[in-house]
C-alpha atoms as a PDB file:
ATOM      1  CA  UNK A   1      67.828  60.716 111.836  1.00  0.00           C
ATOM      2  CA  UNK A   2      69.819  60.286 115.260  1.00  0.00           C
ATOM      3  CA  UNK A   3      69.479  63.583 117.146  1.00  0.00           C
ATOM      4  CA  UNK A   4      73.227  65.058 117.435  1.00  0.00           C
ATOM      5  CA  UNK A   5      73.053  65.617 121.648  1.00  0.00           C
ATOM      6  CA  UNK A   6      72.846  61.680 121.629  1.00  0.00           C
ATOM      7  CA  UNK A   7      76.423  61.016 121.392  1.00  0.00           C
ATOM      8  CA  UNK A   8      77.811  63.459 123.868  1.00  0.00           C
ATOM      9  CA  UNK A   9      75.199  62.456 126.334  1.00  0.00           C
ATOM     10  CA  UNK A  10      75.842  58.854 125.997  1.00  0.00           C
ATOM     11  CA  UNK A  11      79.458  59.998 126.522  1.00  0.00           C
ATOM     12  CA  UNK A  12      79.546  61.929 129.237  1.00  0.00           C
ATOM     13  CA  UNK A  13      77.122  59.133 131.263  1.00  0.00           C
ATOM     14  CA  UNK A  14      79.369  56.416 130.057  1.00  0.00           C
ATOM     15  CA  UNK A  15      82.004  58.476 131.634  1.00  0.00           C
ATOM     16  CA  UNK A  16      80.361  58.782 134.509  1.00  0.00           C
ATOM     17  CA  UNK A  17      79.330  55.224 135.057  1.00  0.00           C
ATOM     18  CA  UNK A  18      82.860  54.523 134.180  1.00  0.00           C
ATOM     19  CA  UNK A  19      84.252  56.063 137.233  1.00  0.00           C
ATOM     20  CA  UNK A  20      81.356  55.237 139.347  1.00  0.00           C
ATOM     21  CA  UNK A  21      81.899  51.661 139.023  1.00  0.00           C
ATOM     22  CA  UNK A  22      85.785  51.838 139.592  1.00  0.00           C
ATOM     23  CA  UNK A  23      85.396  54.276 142.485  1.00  0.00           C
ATOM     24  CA  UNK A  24      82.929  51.527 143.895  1.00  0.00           C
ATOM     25  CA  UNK A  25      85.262  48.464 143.223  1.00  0.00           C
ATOM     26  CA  UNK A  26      87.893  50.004 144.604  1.00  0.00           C
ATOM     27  CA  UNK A  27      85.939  50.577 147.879  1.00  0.00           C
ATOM     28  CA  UNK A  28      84.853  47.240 147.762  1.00  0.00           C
ATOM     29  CA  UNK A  29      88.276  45.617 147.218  1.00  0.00           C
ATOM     30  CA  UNK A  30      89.555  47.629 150.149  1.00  0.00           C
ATOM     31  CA  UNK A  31      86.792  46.835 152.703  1.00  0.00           C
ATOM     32  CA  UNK A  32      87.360  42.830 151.643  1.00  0.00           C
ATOM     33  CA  UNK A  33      91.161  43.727 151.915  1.00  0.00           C
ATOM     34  CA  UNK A  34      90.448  44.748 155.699  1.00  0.00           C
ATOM     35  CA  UNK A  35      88.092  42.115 157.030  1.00  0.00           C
ATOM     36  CA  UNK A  36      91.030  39.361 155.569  1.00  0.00           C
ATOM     37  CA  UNK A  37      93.512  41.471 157.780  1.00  0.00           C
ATOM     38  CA  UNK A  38      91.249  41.683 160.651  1.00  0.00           C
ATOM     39  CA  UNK A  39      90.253  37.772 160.075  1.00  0.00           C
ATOM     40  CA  UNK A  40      93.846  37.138 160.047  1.00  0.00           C
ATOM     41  CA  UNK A  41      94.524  39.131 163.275  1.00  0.00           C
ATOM     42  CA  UNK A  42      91.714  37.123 165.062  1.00  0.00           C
ATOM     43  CA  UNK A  43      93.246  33.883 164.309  1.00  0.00           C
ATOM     44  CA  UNK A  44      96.427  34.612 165.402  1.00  0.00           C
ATOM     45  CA  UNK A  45      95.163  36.324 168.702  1.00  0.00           C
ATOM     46  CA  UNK A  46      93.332  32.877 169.180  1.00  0.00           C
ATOM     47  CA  UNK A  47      96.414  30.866 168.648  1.00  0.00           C
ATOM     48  CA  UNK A  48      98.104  32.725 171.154  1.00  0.00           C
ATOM     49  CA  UNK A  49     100.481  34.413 168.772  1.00  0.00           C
ATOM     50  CA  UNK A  50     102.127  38.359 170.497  1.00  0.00           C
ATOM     51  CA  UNK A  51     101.128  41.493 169.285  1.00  0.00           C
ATOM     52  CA  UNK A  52     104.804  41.947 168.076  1.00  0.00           C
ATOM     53  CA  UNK A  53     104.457  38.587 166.073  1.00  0.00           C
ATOM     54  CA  UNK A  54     101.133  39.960 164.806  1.00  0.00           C
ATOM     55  CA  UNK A  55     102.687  43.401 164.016  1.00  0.00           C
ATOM     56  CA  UNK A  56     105.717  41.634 162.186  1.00  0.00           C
ATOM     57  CA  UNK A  57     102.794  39.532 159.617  1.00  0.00           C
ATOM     58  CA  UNK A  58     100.217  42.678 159.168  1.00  0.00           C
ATOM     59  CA  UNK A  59     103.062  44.837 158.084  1.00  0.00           C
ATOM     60  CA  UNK A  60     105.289  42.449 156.134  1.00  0.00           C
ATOM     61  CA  UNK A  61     104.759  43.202 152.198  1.00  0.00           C
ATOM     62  CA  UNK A  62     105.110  40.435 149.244  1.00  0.00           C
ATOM     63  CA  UNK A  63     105.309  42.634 146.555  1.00  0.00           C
ATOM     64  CA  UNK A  64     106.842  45.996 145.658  1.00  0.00           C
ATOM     65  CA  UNK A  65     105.807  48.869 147.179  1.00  0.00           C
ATOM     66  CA  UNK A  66     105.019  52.429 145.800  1.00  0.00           C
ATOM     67  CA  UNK A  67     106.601  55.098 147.426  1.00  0.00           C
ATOM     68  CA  UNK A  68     107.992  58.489 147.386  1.00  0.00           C
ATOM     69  CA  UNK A  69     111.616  59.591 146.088  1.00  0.00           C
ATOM     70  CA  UNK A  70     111.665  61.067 149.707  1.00  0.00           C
ATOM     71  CA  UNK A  71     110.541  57.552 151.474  1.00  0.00           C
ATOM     72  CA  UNK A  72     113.226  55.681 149.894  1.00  0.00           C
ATOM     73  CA  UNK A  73     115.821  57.951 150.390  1.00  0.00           C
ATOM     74  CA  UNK A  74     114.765  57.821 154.459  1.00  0.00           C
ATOM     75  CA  UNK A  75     114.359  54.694 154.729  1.00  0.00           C
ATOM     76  CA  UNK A  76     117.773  53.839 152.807  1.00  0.00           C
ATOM     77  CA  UNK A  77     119.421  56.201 155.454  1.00  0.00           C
ATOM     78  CA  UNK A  78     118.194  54.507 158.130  1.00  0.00           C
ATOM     79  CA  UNK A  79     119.340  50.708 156.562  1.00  0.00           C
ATOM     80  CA  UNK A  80     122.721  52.545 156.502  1.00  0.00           C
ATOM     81  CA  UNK A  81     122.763  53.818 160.118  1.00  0.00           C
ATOM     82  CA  UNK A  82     121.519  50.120 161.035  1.00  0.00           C
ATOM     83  CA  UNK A  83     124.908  48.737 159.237  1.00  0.00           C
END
């Protein structure tokens, strides 16, 4: 017969090890996401490329961005003031 704390315990460290691994990979994902940036930075630096230029490539974004009600709203005002 299977003892009944076996389930709950298998649970709760499945749980555990669930988040642990995410938590890690996200971490991970982050730190590669940095040294591409920073790799990135370097080569243009060594191609002679302004810190404007470099500035203008870091912070450009390809996808959509998550944001805040309040962000959108601020930056919309400030598109309009631009116009």
């Amino acid at each position: 017969m299977i003892d009944p704390l076996v389930i709950p315990i298998v649970a709760i460290v499945g749980a555990f090890a669930t988040i642990s691994i995410g938590l890690v990979a996200h971490y991970v994902y982050l730190l590669e996401r940095l040294k591409a940036e920073n790799a990135l930075k370097q080569d243009m630096l060594l191609r002679g490329h302004s810190a404007e230029q470099i500035a203008l490539v870091i912070g450009a974004h390809t996808g959509p961005r998550w944001s805040s009600c309040s962000e959108r709203r601020a930056r919309d005002k400030e598109v309009k003031k631009a116009a």
